[in-house]
Every structure is written in C-alpha cells, then in structure tokens.
N, C-alpha and C. Protein backbone atom coordinates (compact mmCIF):
# COMPACT_ATOMS: atom_id res chain seq x y z
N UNK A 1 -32.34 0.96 7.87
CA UNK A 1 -31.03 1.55 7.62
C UNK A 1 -30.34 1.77 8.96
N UNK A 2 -29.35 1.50 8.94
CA UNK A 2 -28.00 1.97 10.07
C UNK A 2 -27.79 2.86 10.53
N UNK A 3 -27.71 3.95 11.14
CA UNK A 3 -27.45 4.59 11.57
C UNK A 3 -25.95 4.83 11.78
N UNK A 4 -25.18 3.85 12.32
CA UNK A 4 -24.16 3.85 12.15
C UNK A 4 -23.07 4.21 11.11
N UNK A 5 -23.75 3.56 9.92
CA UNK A 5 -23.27 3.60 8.52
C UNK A 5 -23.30 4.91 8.02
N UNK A 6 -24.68 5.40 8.57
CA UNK A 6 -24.87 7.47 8.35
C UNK A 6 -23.93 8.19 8.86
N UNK A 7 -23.35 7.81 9.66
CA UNK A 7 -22.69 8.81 10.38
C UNK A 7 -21.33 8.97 11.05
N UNK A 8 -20.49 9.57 10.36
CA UNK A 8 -18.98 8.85 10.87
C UNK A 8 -18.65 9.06 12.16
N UNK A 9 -18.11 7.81 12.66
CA UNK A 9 -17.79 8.24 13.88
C UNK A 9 -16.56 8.62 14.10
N UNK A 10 -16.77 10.28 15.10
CA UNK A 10 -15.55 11.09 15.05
C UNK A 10 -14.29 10.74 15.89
N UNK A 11 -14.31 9.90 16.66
CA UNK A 11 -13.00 8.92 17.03
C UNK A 11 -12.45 7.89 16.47
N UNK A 12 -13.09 7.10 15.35
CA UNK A 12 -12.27 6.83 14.31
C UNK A 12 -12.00 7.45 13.42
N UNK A 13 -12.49 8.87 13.46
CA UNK A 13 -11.91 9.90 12.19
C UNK A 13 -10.36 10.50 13.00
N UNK A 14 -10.67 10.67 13.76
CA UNK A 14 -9.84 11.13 14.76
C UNK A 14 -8.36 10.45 14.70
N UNK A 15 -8.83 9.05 15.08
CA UNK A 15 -8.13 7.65 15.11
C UNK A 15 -7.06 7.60 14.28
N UNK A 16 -7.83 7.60 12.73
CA UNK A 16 -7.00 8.19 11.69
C UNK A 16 -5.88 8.79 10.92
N UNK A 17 -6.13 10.30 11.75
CA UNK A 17 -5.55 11.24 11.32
C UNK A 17 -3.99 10.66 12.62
N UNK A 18 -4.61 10.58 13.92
CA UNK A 18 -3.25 9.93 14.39
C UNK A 18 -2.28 9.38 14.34
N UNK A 19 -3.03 8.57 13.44
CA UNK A 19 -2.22 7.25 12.64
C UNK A 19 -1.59 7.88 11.62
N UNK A 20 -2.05 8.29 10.83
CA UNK A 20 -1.54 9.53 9.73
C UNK A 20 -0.33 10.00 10.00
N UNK A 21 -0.70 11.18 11.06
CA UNK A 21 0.84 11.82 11.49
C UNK A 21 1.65 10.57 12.11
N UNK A 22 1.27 9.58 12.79
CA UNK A 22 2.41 8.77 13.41
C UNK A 22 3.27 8.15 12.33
N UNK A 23 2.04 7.85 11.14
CA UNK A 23 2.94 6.59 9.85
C UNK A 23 4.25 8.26 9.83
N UNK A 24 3.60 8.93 9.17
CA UNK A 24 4.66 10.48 8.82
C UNK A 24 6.22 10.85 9.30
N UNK A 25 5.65 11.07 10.97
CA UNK A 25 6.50 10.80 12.19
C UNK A 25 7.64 9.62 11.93
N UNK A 26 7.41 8.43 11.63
CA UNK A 26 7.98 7.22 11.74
C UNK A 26 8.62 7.29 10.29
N UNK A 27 8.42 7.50 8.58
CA UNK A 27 8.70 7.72 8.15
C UNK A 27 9.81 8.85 7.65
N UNK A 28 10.36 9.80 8.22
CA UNK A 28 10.89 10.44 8.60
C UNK A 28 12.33 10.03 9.49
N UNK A 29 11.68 9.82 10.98
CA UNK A 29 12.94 9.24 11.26
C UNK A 29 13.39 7.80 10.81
N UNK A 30 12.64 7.32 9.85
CA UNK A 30 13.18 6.35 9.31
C UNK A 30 14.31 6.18 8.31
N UNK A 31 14.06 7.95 7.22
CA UNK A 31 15.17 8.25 6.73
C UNK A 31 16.06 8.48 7.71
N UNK A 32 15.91 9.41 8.58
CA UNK A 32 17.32 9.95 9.52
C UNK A 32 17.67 9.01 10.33
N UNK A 33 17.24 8.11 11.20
CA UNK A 33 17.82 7.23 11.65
C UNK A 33 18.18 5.44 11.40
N UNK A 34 17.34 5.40 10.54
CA UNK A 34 17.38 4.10 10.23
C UNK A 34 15.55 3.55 9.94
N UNK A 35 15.38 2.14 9.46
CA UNK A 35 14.49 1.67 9.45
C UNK A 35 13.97 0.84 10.76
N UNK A 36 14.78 0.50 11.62
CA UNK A 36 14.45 0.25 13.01
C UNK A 36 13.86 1.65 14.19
N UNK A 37 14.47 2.44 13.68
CA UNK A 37 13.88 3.38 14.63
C UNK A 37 12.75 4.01 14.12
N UNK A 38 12.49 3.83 12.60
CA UNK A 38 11.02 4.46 12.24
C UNK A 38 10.18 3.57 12.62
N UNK A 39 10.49 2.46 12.60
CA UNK A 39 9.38 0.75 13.36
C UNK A 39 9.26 0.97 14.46
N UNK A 40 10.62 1.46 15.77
CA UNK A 40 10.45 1.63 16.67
C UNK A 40 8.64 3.05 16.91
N UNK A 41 9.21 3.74 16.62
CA UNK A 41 8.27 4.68 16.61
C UNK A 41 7.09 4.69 16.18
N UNK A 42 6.30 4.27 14.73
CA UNK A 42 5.00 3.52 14.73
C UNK A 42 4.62 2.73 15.00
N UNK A 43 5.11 1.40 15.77
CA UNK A 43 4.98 1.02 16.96
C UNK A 43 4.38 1.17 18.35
N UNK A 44 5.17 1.69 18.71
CA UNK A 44 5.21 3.00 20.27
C UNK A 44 3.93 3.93 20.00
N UNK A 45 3.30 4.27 18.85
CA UNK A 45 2.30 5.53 18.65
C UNK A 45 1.00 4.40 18.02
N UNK A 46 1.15 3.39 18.24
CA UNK A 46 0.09 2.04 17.58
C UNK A 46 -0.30 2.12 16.58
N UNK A 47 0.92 2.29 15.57
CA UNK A 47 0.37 2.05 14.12
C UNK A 47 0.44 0.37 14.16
N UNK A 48 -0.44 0.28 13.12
CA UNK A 48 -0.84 -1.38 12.71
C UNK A 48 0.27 -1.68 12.30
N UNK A 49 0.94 -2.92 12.86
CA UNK A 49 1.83 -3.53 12.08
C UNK A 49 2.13 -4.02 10.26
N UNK A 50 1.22 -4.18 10.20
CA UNK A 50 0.50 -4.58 8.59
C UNK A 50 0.82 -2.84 7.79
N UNK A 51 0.42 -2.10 8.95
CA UNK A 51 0.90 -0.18 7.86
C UNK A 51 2.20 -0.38 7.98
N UNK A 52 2.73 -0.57 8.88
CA UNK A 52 3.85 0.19 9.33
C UNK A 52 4.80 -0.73 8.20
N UNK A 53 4.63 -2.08 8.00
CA UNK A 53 5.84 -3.01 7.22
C UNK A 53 5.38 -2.65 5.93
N UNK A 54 3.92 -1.99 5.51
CA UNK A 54 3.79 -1.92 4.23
C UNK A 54 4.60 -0.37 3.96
N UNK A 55 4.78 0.83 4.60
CA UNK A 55 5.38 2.28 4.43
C UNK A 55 6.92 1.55 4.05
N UNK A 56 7.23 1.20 5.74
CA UNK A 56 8.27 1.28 4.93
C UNK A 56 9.23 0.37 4.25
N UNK A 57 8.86 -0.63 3.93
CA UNK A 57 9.22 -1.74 2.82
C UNK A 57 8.94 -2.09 1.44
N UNK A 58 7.62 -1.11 1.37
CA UNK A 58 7.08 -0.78 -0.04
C UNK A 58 6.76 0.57 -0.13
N UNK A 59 7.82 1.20 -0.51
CA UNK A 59 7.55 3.20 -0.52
C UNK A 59 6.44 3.37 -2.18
N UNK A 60 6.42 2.46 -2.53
CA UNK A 60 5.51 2.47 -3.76
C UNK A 60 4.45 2.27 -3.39
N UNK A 61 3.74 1.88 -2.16
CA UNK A 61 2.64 1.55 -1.95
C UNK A 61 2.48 2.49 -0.79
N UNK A 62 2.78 3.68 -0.50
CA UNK A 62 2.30 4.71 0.01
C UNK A 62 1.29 5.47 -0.41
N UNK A 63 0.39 5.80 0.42
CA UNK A 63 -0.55 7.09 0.12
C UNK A 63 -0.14 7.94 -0.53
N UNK A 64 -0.62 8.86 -1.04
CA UNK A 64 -0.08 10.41 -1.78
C UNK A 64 0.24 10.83 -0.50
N UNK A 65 -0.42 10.82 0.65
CA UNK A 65 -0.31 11.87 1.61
C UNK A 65 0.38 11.75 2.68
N UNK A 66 1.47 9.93 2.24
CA UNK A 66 2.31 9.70 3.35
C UNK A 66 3.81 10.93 2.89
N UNK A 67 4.70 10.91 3.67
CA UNK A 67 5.60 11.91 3.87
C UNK A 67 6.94 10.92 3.43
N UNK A 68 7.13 11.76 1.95
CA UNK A 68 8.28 11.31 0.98
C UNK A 68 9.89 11.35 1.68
C-alpha cells in the first residue's frame, strides 16, 4: 500500500483552497467588471485555464461553493 494515497498532502490541500478563493475572487469581478478582467485575475492567481473558461462560460457547471 501507498503511503501516499494514505495521506493527503497538505500543500495540495492548501493548493486548493487557493484556487478556490481565486476562481471566487475572479468570479466576482467578473460580474463588476467584465469577463476579461475576471480571466485577467484567475489567471494572474494560476487558476487552470480549463477552471477558469469552465466558471465563467458555463455558470451551470459551477461548484455549489463557487461564488454566485
């Protein structure tokens, strides 16, 4: 058995939650400023390109816990 697999590692938990608040962050000023400047911004904070076009081009395919 893995060891790895046992045990989460706390900088990609970490990693995560970054990403989390950044998709949030970017979503946000995406209402207030536009959809270029919420790209600009999860971008700039290294959200995955692949998140960032799926938030905000498909608001149906958001998490519960992305920011409406």
């Amino acid at each position: 058995m893995n060891t790895h697999d046992e045990i989460p590692n706390p900088d990609a938990t970490r990693g995560n939650k970054d990403i989390e608040a950044a998709v949030n962050r970017g979503l946000a000023i995406a209402m207030l400023k536009g959809v270029a400047a919420g790209a600009a911004l999860m971008r700039d904070e290294g959200v995955p390109l692949d998140v960032t076009a799926r938030v905000l081009i498909n608001p149906e395919l958001r998490r519960a816990s992305d920011w409406k």
